[in-house]
C-alpha atoms as a PDB file:
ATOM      1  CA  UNK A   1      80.258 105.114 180.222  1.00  0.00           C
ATOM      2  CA  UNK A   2      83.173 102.695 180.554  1.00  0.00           C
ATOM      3  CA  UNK A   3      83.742 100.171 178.114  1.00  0.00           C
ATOM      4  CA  UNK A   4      84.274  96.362 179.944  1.00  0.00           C
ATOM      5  CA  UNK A   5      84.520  94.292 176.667  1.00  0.00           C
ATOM      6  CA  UNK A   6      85.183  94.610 173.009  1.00  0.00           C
ATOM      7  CA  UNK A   7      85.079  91.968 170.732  1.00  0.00           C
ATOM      8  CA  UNK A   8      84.614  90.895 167.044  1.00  0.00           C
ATOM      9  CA  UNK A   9      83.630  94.484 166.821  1.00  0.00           C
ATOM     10  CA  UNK A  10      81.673  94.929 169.486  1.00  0.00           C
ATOM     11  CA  UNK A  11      81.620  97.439 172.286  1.00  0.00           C
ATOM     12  CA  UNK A  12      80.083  96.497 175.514  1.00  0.00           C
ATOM     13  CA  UNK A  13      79.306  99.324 178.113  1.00  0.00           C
ATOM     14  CA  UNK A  14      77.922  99.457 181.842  1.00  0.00           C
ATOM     15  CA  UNK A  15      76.820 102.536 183.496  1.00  0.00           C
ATOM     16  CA  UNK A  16      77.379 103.857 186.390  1.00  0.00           C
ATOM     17  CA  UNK A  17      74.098 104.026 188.421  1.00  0.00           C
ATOM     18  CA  UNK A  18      71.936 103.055 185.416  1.00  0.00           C
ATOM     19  CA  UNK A  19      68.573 101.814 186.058  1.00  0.00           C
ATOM     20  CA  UNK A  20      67.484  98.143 186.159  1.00  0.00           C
ATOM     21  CA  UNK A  21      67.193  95.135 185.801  1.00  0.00           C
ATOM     22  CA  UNK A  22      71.036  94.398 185.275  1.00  0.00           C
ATOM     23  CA  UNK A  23      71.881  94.963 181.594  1.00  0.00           C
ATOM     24  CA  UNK A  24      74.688  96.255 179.297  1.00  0.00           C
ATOM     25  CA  UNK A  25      74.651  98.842 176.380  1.00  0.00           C
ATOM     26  CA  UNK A  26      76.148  97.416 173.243  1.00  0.00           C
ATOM     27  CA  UNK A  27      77.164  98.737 170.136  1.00  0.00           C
ATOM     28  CA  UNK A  28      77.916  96.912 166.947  1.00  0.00           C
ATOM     29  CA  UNK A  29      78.628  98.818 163.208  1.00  0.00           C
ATOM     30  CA  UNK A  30      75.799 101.543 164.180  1.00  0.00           C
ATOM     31  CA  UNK A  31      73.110  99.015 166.063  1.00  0.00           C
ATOM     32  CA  UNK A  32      72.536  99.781 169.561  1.00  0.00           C
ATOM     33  CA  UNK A  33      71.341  97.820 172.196  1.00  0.00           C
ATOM     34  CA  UNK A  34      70.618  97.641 175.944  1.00  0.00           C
ATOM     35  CA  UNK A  35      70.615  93.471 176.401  1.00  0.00           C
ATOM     36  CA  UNK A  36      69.509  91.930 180.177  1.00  0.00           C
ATOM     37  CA  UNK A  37      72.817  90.202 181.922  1.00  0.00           C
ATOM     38  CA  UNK A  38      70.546  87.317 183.447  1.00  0.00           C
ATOM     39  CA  UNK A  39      68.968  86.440 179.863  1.00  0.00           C
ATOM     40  CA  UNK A  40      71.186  88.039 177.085  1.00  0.00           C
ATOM     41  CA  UNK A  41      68.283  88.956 175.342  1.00  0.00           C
ATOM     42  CA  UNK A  42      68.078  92.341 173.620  1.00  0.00           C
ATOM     43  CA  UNK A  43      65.076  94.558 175.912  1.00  0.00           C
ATOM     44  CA  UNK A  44      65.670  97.417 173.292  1.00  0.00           C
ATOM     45  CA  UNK A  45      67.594  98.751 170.345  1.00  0.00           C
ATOM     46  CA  UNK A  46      68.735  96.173 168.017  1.00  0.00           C
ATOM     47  CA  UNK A  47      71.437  94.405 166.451  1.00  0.00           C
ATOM     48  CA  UNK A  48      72.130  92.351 163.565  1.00  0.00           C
ATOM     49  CA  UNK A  49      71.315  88.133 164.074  1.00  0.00           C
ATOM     50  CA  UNK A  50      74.925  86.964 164.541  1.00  0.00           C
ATOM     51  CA  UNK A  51      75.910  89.638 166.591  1.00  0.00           C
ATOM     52  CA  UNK A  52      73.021  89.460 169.237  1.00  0.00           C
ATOM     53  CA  UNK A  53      74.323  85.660 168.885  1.00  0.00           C
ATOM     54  CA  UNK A  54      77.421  86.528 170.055  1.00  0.00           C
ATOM     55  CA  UNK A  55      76.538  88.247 172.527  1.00  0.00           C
ATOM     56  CA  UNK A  56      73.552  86.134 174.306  1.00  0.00           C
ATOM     57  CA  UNK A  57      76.274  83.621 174.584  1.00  0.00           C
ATOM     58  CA  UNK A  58      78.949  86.050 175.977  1.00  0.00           C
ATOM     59  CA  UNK A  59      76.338  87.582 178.401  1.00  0.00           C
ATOM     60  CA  UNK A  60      75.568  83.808 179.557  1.00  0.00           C
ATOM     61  CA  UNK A  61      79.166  83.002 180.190  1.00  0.00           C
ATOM     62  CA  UNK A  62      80.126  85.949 182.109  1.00  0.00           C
ATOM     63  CA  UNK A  63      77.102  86.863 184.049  1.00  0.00           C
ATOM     64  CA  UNK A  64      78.663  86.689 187.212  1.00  0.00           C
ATOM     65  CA  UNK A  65      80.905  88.865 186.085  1.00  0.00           C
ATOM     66  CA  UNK A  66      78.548  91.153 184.788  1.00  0.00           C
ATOM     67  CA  UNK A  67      76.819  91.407 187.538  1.00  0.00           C
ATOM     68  CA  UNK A  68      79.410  92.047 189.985  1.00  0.00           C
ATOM     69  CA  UNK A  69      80.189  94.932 187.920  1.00  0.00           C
ATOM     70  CA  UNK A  70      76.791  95.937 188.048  1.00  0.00           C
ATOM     71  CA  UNK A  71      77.352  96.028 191.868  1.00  0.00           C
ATOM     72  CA  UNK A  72      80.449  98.144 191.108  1.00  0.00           C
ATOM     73  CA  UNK A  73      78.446 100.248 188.854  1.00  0.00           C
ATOM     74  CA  UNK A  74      75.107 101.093 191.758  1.00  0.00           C
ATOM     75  CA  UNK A  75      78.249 101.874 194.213  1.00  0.00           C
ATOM     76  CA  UNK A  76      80.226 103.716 191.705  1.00  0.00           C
ATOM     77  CA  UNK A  77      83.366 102.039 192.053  1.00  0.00           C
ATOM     78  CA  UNK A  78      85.356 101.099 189.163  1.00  0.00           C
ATOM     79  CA  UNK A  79      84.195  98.431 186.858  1.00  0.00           C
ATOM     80  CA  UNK A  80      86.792  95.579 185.743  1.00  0.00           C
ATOM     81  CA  UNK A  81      87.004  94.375 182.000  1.00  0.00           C
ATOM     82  CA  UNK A  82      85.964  90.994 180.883  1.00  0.00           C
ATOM     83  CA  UNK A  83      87.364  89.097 178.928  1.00  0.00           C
ATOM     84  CA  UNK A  84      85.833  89.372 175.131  1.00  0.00           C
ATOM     85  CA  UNK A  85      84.407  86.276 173.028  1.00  0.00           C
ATOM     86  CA  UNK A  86      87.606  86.425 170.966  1.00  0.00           C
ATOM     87  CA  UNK A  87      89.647  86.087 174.131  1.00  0.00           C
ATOM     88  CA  UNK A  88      91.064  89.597 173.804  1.00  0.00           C
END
């Protein structure tokens, strides 16, 4: 699964082909979660209160982004990295 961010910690993955809606898989000190591109909410897994913060707002900023890799990722082309929340 290719990695397209990390940040503060966090690891933010996109499959290829994955299922929808649009979302991404993140991981965080050994919380996982699959979080929704358009909403940055967390559909399932979990992860701690500041770090789901983080990432709502880093979902919000980039979803076009995000969803042009998802695009990438239904047509299995290569995804591009984003820029992280630390500005990595």
């Amino acid at each position: 699964m290719p990695t397209i961010a990390i940040f503060f910690g966090i690891i933010v993955r996109m499959w290829h082909d994955d299922h929808p809606p649009p979302h991404i898989h993140v991981e965080y000190q050994g919380f996982e979660a699959l979080v929704i591109v358009e909403t940055g909410e967390i559909s399932q897994g979990a992860l701690p209160r500041k770090a789901a913060a983080i990432v709502k707002e880093w979902c919000l900023l980039h979803q076009s982004e995000l969803m042009n890799n998802w695009h990438k990722a239904q047509r299995f082309e290569p995804l591009d990295r984003i820029q992280g929340a630390d500005r990595d």
